[in-house]
N, C-alpha and C. Protein backbone atom coordinates (compact mmCIF):
# COMPACT_ATOMS: atom_id res chain seq x y z
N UNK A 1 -12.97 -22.22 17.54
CA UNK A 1 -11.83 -21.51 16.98
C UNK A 1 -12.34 -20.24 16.28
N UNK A 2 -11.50 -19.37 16.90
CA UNK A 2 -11.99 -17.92 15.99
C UNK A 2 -12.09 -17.92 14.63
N UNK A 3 -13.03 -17.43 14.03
CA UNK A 3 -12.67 -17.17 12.42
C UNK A 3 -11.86 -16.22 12.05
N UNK A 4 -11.45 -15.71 10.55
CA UNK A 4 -10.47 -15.01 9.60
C UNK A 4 -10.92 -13.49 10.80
N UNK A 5 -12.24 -13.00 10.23
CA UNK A 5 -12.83 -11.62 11.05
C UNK A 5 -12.14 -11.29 12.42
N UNK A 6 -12.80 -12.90 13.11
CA UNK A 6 -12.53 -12.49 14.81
C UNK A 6 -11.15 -12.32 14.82
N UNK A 7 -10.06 -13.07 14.08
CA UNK A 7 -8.02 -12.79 13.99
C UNK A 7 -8.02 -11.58 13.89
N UNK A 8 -8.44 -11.02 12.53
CA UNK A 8 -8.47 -10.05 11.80
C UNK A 8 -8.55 -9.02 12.89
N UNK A 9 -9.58 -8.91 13.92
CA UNK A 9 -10.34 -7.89 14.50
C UNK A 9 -9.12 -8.03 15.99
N UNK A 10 -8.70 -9.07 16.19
CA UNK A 10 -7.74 -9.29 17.54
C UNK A 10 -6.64 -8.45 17.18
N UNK A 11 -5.88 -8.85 15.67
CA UNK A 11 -4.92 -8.36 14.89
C UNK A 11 -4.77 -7.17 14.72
N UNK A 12 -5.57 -6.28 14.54
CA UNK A 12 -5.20 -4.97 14.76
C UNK A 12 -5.32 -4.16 15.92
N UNK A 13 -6.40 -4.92 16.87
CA UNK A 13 -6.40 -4.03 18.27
C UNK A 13 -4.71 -4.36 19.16
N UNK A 14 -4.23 -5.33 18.79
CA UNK A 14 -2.81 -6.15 19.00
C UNK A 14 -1.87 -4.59 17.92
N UNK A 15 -2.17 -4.51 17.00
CA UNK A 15 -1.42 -3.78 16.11
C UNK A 15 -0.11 -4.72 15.82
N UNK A 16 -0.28 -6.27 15.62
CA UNK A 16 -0.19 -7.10 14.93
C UNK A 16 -0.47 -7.23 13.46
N UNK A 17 0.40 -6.16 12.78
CA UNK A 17 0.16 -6.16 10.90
C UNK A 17 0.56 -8.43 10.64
N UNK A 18 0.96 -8.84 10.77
CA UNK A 18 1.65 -10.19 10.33
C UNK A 18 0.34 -10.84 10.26
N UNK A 19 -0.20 -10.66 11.65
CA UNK A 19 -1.24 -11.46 11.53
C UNK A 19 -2.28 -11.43 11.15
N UNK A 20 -2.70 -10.41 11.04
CA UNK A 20 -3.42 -9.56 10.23
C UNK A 20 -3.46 -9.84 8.62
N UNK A 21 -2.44 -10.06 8.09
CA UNK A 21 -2.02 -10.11 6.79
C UNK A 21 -2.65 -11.60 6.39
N UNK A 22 -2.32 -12.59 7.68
CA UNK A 22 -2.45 -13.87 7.32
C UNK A 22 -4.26 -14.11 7.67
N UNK A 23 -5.20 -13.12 8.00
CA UNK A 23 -6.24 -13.22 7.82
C UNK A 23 -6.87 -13.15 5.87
N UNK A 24 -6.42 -12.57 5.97
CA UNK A 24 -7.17 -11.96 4.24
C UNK A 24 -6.43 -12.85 2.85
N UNK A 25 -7.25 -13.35 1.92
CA UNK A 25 -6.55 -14.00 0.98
C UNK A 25 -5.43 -13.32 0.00
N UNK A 26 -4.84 -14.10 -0.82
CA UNK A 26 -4.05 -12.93 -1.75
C UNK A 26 -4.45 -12.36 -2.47
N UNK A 27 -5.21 -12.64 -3.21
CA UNK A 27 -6.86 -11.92 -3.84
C UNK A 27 -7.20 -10.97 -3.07
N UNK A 28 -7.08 -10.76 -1.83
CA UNK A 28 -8.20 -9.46 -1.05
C UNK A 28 -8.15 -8.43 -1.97
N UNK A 29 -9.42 -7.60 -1.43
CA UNK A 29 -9.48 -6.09 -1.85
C UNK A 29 -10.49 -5.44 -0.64
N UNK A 30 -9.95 -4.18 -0.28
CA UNK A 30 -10.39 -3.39 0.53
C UNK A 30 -10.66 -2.38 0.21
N UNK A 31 -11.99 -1.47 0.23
CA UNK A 31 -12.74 -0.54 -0.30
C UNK A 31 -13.24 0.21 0.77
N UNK A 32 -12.85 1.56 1.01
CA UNK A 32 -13.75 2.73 1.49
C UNK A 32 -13.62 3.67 1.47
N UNK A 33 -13.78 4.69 2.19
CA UNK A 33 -13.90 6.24 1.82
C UNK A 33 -12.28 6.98 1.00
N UNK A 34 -11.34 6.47 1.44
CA UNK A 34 -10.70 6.84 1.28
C UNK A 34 -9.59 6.17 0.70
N UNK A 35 -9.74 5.07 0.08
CA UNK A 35 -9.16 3.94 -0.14
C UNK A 35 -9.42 2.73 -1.02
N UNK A 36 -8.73 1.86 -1.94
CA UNK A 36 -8.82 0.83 -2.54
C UNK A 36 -7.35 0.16 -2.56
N UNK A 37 -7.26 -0.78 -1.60
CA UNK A 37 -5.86 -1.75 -1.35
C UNK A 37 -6.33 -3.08 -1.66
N UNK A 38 -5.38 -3.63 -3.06
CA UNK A 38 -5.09 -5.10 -3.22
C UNK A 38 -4.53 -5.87 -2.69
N UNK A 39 -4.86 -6.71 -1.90
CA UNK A 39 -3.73 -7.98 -1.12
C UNK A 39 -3.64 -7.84 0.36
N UNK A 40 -2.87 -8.37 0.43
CA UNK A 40 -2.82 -8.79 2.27
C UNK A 40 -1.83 -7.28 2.24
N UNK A 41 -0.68 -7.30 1.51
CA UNK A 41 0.30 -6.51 2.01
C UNK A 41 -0.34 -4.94 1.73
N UNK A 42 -1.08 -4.33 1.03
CA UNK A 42 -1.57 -3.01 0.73
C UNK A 42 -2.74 -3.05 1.81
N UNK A 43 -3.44 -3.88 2.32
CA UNK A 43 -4.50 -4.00 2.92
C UNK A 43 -3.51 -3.81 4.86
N UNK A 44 -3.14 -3.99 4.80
CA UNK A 44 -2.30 -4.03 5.94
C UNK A 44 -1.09 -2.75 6.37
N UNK A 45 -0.56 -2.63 5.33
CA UNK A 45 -0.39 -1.11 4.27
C UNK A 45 -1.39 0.07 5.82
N UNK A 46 -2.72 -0.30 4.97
CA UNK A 46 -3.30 0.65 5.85
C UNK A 46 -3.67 1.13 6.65
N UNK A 47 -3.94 -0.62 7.44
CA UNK A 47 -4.14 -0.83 8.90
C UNK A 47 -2.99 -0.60 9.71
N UNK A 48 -1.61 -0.21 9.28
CA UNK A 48 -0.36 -0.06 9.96
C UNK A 48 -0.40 1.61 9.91
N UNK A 49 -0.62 2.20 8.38
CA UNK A 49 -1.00 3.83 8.78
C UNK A 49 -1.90 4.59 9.34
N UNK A 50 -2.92 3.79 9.58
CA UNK A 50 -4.33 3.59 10.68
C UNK A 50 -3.52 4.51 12.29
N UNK A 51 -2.72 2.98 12.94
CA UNK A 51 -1.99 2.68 14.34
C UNK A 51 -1.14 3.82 13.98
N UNK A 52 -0.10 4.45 13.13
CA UNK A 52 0.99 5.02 13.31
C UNK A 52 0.25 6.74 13.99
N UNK A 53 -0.86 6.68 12.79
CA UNK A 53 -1.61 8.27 13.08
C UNK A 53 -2.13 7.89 14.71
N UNK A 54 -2.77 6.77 14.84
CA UNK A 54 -3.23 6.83 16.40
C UNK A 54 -2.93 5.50 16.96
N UNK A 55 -1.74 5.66 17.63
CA UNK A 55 -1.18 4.38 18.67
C UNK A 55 -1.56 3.65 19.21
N UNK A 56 -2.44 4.39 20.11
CA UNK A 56 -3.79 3.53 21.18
C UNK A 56 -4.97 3.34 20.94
N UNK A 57 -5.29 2.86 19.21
CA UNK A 57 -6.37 2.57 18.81
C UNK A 57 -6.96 1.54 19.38
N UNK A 58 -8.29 1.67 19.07
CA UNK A 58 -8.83 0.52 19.41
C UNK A 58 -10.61 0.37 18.69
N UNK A 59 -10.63 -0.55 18.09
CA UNK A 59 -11.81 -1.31 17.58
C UNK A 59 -12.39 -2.00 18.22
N UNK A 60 -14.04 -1.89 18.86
CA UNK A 60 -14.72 -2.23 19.52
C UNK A 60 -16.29 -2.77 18.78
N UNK A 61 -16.20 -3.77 18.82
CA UNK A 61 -17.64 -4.77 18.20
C UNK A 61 -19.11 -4.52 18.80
N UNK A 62 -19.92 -3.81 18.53
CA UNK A 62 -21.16 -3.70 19.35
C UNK A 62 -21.87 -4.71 19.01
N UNK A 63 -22.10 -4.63 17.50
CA UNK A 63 -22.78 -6.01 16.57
C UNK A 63 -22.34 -7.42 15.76
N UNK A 64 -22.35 -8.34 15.18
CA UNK A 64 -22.01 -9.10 14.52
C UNK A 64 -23.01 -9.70 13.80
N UNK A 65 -23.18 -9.46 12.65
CA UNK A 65 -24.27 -10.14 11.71
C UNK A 65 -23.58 -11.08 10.80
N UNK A 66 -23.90 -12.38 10.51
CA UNK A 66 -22.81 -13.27 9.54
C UNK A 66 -24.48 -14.17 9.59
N UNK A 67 -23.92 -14.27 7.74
CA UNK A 67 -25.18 -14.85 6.55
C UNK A 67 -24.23 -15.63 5.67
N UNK A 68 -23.87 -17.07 5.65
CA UNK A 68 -23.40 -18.02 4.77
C UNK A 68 -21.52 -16.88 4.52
N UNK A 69 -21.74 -16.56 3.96
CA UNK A 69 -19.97 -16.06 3.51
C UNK A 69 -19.84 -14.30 3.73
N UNK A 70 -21.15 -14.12 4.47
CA UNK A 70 -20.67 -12.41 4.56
C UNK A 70 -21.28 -11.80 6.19
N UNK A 71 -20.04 -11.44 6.66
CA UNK A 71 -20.28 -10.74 7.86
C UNK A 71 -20.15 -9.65 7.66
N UNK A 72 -20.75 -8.68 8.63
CA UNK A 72 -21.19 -7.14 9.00
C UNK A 72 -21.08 -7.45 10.49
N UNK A 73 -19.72 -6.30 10.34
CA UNK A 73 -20.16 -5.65 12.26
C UNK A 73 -20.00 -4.31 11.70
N UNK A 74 -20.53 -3.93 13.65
CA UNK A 74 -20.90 -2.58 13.07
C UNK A 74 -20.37 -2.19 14.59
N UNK A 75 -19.62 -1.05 15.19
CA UNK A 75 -19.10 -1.04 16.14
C UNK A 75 -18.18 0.71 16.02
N UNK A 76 -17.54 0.68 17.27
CA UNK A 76 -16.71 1.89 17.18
C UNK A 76 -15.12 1.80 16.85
N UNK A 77 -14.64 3.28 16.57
CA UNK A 77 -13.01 2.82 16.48
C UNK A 77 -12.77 4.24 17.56
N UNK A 78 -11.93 4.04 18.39
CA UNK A 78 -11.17 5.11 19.43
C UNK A 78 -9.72 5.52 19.62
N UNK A 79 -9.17 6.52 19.48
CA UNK A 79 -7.60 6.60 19.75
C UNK A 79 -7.24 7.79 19.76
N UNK A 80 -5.87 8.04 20.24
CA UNK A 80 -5.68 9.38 19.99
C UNK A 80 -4.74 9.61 19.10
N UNK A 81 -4.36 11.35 18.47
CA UNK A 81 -4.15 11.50 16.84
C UNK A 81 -2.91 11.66 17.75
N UNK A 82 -2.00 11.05 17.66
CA UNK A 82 -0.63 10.91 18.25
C UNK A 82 0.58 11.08 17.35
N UNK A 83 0.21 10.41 16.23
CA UNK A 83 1.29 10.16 15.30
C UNK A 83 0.56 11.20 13.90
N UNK A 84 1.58 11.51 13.15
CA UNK A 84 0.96 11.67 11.51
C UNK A 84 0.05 10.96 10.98
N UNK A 85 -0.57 11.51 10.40
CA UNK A 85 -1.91 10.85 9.43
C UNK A 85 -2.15 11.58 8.50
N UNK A 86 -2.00 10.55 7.18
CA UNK A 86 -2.80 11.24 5.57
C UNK A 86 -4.38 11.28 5.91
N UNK A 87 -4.56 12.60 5.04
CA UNK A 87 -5.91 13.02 5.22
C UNK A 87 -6.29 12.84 3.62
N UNK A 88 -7.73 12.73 3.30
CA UNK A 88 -8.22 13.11 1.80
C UNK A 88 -7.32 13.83 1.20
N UNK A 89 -6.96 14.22 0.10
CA UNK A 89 -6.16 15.26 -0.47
C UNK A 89 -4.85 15.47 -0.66
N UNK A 90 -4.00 14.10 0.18
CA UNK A 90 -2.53 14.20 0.47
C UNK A 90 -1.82 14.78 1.82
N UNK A 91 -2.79 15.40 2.54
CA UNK A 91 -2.26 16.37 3.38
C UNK A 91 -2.02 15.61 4.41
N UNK A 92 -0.49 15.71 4.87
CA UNK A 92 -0.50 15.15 5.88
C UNK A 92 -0.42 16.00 7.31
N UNK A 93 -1.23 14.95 8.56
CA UNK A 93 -1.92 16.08 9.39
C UNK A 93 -0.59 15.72 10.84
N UNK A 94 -0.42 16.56 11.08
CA UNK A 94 0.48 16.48 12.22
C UNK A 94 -0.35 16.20 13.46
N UNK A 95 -0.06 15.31 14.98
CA UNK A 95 -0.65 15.31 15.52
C UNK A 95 -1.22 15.99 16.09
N UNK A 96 -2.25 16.15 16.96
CA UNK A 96 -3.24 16.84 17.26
C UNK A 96 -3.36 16.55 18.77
N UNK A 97 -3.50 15.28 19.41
CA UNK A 97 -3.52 15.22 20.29
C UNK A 97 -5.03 14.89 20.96
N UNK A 98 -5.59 14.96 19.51
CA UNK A 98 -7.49 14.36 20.41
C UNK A 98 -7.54 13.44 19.87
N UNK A 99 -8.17 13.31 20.99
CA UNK A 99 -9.55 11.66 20.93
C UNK A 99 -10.41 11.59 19.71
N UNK A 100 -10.15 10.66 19.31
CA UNK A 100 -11.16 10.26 18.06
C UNK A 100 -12.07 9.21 18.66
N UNK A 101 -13.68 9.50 18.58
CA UNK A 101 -14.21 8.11 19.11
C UNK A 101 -15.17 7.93 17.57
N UNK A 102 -15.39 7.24 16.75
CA UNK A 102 -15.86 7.35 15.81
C UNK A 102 -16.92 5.63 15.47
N UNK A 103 -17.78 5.89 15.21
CA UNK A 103 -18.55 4.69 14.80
C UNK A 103 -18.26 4.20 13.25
N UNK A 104 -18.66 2.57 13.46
CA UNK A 104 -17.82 2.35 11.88
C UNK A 104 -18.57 0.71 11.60
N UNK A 105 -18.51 0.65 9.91
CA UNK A 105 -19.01 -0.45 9.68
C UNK A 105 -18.19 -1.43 8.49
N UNK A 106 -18.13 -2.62 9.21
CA UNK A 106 -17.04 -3.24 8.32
C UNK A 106 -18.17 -4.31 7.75
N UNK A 107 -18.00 -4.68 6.40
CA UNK A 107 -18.12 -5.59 6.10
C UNK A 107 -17.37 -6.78 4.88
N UNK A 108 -17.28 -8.07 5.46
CA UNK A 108 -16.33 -9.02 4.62
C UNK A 108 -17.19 -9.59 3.92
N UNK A 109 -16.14 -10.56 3.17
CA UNK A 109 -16.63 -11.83 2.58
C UNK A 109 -15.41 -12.68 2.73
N UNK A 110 -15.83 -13.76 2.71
CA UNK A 110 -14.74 -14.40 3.29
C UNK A 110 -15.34 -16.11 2.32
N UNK A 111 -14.38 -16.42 1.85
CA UNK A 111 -13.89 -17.98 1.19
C UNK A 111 -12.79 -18.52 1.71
N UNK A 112 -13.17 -19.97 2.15
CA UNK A 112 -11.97 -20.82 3.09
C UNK A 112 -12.00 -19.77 4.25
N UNK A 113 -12.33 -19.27 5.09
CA UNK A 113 -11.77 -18.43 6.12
C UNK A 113 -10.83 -17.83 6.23
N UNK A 114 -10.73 -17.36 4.86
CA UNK A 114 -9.93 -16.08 4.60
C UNK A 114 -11.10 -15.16 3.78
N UNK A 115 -10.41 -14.03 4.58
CA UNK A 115 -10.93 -12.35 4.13
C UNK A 115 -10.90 -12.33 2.68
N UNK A 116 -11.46 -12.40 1.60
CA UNK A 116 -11.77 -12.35 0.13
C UNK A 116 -11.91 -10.45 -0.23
N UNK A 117 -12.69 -10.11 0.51
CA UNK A 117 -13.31 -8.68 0.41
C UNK A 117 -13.55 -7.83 1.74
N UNK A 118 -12.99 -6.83 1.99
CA UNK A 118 -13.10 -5.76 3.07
C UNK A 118 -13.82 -4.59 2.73
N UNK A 119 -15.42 -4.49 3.03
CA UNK A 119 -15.92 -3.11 2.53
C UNK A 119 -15.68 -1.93 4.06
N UNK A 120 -15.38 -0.91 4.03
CA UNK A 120 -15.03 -0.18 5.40
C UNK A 120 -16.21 0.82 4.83
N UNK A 121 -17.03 1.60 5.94
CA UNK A 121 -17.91 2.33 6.16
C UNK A 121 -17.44 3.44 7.43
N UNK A 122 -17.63 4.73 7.03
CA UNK A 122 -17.07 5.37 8.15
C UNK A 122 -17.36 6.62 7.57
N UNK A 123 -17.64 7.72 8.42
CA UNK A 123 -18.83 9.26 8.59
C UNK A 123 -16.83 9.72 8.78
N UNK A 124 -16.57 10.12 7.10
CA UNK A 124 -14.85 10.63 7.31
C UNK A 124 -15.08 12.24 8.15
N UNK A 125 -16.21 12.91 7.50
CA UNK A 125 -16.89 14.47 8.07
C UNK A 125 -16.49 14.10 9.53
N UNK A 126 -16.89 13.24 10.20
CA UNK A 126 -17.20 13.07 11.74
C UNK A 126 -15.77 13.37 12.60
N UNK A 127 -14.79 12.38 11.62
CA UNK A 127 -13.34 12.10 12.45
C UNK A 127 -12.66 13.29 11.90
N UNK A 128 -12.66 14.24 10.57
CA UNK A 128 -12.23 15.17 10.13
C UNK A 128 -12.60 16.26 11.76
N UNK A 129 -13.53 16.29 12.03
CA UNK A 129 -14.18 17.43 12.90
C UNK A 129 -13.64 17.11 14.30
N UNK A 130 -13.40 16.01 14.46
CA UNK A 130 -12.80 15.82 15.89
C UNK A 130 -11.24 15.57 15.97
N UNK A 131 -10.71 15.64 14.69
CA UNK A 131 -9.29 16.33 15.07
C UNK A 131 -9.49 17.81 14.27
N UNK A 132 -10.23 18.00 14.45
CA UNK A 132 -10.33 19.87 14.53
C UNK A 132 -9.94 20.69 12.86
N UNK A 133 -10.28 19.91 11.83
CA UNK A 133 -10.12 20.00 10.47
C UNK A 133 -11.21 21.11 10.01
N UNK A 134 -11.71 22.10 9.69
CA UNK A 134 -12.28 22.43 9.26
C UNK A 134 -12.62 22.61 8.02
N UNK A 135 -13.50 22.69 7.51
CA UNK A 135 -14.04 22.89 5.74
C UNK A 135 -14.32 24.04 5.37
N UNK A 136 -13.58 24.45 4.58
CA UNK A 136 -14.50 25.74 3.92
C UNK A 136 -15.33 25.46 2.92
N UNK A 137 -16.41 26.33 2.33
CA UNK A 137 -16.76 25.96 1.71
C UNK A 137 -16.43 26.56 0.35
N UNK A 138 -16.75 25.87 -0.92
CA UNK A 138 -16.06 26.38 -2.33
C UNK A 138 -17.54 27.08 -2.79
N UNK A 139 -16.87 28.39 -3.33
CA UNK A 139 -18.31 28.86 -3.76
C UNK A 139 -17.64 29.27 -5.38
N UNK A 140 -18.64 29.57 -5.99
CA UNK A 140 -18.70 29.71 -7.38
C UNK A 140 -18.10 31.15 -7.65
């Protein structure tokens, strides 16, 4: 039987928020670049504004490392910028129309086989540049 992760990881390539939700405890917390969501419902929250900015996402597993209560994969995410998406800063980015292929690293913790903790890892510079965002730079 799959664990909380492997649902978790079916659950959003499905873009299945419900089930998704019913991976992670009520306690969860999810942490990364751009983000800190409490609970199943804020944590899901994001994974639903994830799919809306890009429809035909998809999360792909290259690795799986799991040590007593904490897994690490490490894998890609792909889709295209189809829909709106918040960027750093508030800005919201109208679609674009490219391919995002981006590498990414999740790691849980998990009690009872539920999701306890979601750390997300992800090069934001990388996916900023491939929907065509540019930076200026701030000078003094």
């Amino acid at each position: 039987m799959p664990d909380a992760v492997d649902r978790l990881l079916d659950a959003v390539n499905a873009h299945d928020m419900e089930a998704a939700a019913r991976c992670y405890s009520a306690q969860a917390v999810m942490i990364g670049p751009e983000l800190q969501a409490d609970g199943p419902e804020e944590i899901c929250s994001y994974h639903e504004h994830v799919r809306q900015g890009f429809p035909d996402m998809r999360m792909t597993v290259f690795e799986r490392l799991e040590q007593n209560d904490t897994v690490v994969l490490e894998g890609a995410f792909t889709g295209t910028h189809d829909g709106r998406f918040l960027i750093s800063g508030g800005t919201l980015l109208e679609p674009t129309g490219n391919l995002v292929n981006s590498r990414f690293c999740w790691v849980f913790t998990k009690e009872n086989d539920l999701i306890s903790a979601h750390r997300v890892y992800h090069d934001q510079a990388e996916i900023y540049h491939q929907l065509g965002i540019r930076f200026v730079p701030v000078t003094a």
